[in-house]
Protein backbone atom coordinates (compact mmCIF):
# COMPACT_ATOMS: atom_id res chain seq x y z
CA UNK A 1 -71.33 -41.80 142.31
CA UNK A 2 -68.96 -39.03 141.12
CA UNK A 3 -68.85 -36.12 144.07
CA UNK A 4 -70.47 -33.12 142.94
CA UNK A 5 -68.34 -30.39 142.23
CA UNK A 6 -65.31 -32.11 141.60
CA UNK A 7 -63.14 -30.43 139.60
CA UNK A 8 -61.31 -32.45 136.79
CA UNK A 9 -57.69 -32.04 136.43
CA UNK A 10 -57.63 -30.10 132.85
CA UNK A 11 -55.03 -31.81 130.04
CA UNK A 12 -53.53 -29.46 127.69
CA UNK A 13 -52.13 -31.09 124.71
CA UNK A 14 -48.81 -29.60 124.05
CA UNK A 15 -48.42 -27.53 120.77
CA UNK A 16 -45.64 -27.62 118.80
CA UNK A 17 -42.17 -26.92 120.03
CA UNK A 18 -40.87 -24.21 118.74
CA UNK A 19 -37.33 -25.43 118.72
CA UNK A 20 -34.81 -21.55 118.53
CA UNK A 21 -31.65 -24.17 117.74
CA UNK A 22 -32.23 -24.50 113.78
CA UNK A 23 -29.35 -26.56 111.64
CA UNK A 24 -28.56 -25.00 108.36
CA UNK A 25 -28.41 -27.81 105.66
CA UNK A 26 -25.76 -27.61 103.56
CA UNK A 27 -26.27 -26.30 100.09
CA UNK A 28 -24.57 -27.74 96.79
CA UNK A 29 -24.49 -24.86 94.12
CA UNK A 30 -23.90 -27.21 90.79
CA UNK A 31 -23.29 -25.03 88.23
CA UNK A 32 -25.71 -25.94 85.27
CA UNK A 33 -23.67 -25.84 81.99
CA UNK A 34 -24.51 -23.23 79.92
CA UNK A 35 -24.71 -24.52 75.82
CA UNK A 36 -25.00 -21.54 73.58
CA UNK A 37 -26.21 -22.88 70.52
CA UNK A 38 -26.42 -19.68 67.69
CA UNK A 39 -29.35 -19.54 66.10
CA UNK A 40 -28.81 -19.48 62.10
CA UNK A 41 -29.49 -16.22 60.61
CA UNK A 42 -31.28 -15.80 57.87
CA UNK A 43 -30.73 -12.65 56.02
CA UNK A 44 -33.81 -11.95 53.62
CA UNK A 45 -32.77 -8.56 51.82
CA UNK A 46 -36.51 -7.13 50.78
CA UNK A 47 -36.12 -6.62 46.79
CA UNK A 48 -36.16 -2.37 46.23
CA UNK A 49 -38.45 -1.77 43.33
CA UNK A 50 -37.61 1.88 42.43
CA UNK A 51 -40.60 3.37 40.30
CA UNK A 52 -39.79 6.52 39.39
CA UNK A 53 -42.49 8.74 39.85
CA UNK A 54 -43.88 10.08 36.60
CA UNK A 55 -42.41 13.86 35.78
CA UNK A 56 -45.09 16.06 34.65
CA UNK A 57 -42.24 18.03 31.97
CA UNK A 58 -43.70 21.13 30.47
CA UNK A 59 -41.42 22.87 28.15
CA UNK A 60 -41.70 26.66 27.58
CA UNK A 61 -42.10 26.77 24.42
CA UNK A 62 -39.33 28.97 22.58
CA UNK A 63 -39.57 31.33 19.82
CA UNK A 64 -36.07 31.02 18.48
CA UNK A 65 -35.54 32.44 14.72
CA UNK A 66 -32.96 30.16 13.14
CA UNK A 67 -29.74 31.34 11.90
CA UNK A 68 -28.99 30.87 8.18
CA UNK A 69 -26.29 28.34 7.19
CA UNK A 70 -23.97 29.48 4.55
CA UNK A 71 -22.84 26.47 3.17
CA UNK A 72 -19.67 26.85 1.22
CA UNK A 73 -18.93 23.74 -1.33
CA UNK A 74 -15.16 22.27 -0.42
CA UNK A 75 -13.81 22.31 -4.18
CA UNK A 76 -13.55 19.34 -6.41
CA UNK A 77 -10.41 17.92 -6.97
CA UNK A 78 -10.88 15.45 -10.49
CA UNK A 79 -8.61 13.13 -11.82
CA UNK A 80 -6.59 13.76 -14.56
CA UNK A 81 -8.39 12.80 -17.56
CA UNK A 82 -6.32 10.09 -20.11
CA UNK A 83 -6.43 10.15 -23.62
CA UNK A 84 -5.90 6.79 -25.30
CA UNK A 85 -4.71 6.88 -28.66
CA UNK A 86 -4.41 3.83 -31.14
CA UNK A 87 -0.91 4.77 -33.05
CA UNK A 88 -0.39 1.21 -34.55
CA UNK A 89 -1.75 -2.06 -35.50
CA UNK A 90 0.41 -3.97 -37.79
CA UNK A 91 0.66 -7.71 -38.59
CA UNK A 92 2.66 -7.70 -41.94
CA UNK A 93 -0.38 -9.14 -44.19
CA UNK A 94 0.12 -5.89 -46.35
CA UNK A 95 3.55 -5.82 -46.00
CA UNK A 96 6.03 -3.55 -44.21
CA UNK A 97 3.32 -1.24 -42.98
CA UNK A 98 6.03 1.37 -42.63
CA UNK A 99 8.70 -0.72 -40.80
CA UNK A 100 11.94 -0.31 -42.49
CA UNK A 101 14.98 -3.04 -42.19
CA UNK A 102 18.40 -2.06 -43.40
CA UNK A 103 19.97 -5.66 -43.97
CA UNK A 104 19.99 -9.11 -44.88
CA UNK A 105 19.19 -10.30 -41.53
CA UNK A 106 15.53 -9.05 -41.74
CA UNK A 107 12.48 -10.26 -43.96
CA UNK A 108 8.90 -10.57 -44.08
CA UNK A 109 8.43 -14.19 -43.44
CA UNK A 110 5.65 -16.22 -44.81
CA UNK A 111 6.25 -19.58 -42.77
CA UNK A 112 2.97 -18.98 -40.90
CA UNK A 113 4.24 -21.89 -38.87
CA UNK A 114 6.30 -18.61 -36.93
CA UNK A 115 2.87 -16.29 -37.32
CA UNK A 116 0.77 -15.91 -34.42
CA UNK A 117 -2.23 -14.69 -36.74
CA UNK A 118 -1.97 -14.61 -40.77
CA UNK A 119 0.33 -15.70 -42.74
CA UNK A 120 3.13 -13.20 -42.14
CA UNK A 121 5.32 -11.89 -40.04
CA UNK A 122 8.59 -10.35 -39.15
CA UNK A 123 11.97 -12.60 -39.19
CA UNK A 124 14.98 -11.27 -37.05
CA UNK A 125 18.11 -13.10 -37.07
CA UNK A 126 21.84 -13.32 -35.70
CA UNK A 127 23.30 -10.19 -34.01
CA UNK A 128 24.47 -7.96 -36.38
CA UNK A 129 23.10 -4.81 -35.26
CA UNK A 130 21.03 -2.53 -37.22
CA UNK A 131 20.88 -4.86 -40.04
CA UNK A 132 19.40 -7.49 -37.77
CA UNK A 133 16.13 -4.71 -36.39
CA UNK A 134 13.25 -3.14 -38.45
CA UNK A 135 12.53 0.72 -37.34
CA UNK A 136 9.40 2.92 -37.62
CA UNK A 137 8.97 6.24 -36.97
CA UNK A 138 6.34 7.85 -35.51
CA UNK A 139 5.21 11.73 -35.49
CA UNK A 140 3.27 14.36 -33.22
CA UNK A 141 4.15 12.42 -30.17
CA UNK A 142 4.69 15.94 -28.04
CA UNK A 143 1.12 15.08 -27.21
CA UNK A 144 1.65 11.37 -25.34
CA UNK A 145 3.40 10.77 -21.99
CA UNK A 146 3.03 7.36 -22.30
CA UNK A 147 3.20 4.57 -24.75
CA UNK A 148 2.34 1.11 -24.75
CA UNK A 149 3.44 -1.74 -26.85
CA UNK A 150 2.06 -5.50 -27.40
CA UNK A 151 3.25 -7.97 -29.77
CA UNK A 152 3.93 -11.70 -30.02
CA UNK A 153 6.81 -13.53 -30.43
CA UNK A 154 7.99 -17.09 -31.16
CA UNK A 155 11.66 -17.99 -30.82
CA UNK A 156 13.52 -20.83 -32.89
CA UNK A 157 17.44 -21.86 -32.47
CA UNK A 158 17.97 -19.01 -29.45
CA UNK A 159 20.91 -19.90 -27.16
CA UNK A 160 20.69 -19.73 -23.31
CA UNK A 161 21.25 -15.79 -23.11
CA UNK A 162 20.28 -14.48 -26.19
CA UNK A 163 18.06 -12.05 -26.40
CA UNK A 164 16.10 -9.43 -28.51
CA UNK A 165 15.04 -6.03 -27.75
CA UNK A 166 12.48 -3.35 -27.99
CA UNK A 167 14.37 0.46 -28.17
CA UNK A 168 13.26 3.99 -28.56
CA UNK A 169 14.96 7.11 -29.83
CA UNK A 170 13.86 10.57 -28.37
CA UNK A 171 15.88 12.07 -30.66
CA UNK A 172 19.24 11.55 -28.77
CA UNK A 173 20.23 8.06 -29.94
CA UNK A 174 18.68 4.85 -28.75
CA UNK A 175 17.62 3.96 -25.26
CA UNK A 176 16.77 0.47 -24.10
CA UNK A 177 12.67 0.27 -23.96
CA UNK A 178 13.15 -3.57 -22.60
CA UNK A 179 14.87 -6.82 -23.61
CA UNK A 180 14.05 -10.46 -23.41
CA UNK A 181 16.69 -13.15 -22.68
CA UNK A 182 15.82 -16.67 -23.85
CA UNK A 183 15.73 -19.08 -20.88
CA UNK A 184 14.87 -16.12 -18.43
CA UNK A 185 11.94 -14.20 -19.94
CA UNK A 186 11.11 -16.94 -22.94
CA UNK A 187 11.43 -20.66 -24.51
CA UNK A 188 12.22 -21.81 -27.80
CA UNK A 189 8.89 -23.04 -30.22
CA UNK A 190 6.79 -21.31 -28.39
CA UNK A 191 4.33 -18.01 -29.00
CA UNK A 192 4.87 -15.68 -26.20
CA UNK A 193 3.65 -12.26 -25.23
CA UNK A 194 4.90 -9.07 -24.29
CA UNK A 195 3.89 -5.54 -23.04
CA UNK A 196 5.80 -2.48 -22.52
CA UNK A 197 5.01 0.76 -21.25
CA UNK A 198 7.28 3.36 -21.93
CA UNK A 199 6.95 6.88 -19.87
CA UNK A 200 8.81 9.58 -21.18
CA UNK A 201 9.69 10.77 -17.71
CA UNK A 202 11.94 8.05 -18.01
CA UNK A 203 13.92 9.12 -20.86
CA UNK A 204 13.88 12.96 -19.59
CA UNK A 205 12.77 13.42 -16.23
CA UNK A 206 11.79 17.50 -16.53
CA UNK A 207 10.39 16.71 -19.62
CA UNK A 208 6.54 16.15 -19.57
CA UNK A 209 5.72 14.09 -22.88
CA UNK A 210 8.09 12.87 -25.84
CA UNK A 211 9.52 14.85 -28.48
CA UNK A 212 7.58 15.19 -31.96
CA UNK A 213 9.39 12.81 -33.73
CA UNK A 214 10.46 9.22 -32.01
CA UNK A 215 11.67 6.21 -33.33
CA UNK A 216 10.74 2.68 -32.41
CA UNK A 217 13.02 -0.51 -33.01
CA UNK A 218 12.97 -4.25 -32.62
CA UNK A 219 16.78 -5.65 -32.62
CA UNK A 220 18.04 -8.95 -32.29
CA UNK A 221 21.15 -10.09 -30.42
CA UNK A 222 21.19 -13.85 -30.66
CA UNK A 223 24.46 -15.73 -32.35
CA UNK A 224 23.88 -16.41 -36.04
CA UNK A 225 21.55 -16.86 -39.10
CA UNK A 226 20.46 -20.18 -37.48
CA UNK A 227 18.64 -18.03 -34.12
CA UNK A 228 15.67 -16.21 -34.83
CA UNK A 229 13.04 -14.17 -33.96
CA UNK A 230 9.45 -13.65 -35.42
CA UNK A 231 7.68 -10.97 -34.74
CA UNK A 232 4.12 -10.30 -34.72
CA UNK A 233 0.89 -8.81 -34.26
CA UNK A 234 2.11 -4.89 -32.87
CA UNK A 235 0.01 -2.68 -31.53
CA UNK A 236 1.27 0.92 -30.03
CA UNK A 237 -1.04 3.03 -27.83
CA UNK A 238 -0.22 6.52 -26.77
CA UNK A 239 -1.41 8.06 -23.90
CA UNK A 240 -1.85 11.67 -22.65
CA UNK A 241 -2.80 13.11 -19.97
């Protein structure tokens, strides 16, 4: 039997300790590396569309009075107006057609072999001056500045260096026109052409047209009867101006 009243020891559990002596653990600080990767950038420019806002323009409406334009015309300056005048056309089928020759070295020739067109022409030969040229003259040339000359030729028996020529007199003696040298300007048996244009500013500068009265002539220079020259087919223009 258990006395009564007995008083049982009491047992207290302990609690926890609470212990003041505390150890600090040591801390490792790592440093974490930092990698700074950049992001890309991506620039997007935003496109600018400009409309222009409308403009309402009203325009005052002006009563001007216009100012009369005199026009004054700038004057007209023409060209000088040419004449062209026909002075000859000869090819010998009616004869001298008022050619003259003055010697033995000259005929009308009827070897038509020689003729550019017809059956005549004119036959120069050797060098003896004015017995080996026909002349014409010609009259009221004041009014002519100008002249040009065409014929054909046809050369038989001419030497290297001779030659023939076409000459004028202005009434103060006779002036070379032009000359043909065989082997320079022509071949033997052969037609050839020729033109010449005579201005009479080249015979007297000051002087504006030819005197009145001119002379034409045909002369050859070649070496004897044997070289010759036939002559053909002339026709002489004038011109004024």
């Amino acid at each position: 039997s258990t006395p009564a009243n007995t008083t049982m020891p009491s047992r207290s559990t302990p609690g926890p300790v609470n212990n003041t002596s505390s150890t600090t653990a040591p801390t490792y600080s790592t440093p974490v590396p930092t990698i700074s990767t950049p992001a890309p950038t991506v620039s997007t420019s935003t496109p600018t569309v400009s409309t222009p806002a409308p403009t309402n323009s009203t325009s005052t409406p002006t009563n001007s009075t216009p100012t009369p334009t005199v026009s004054t015309p700038a004057p007209t300056v023409s060209a000088p107006t040419t004449t062209e005048t026909l002075l000859e056309d000869t090819n010998f089928e009616t004869g001298w057609e008022g050619w003259v020759d003055v010697g033995n070295d000259v005929r009308i020739s009827n070897f038509n072999q020689y003729c550019q067109s017809g059956q005549y022409c004119i036959r120069l030969r050797d060098n003896s001056g004015e017995k080996s040229s026909i002349t014409k003259q010609f009259e009221g040339m004041d009014r002519y500045s100008k002249l040009k000359v065409d014929f054909d030729y046809y050369s038989r028996g001419m030497h290297d260096g001779n030659d023939f020529f076409l000459e004028i007199n202005n009434g103060n003696g006779w002036l070379l026109a032009e000359d043909w040298i065989t082997g320079t300007d022509f071949e033997n048996n052969r037609f050839s052409e020729a033109t010449v244009q005579i201005l009479s500013a080249d015979i007297y500068p000051s002087v504006p047209t030819f005197n009145p009265t001119i002379k034409l002539r045909f002369r050859c220079d070649a070496k004897d009867n044997d070289t010759r020259i036939y002559i053909d087919d002339i026709t002489i223009w004038g011109y004024s101006y």
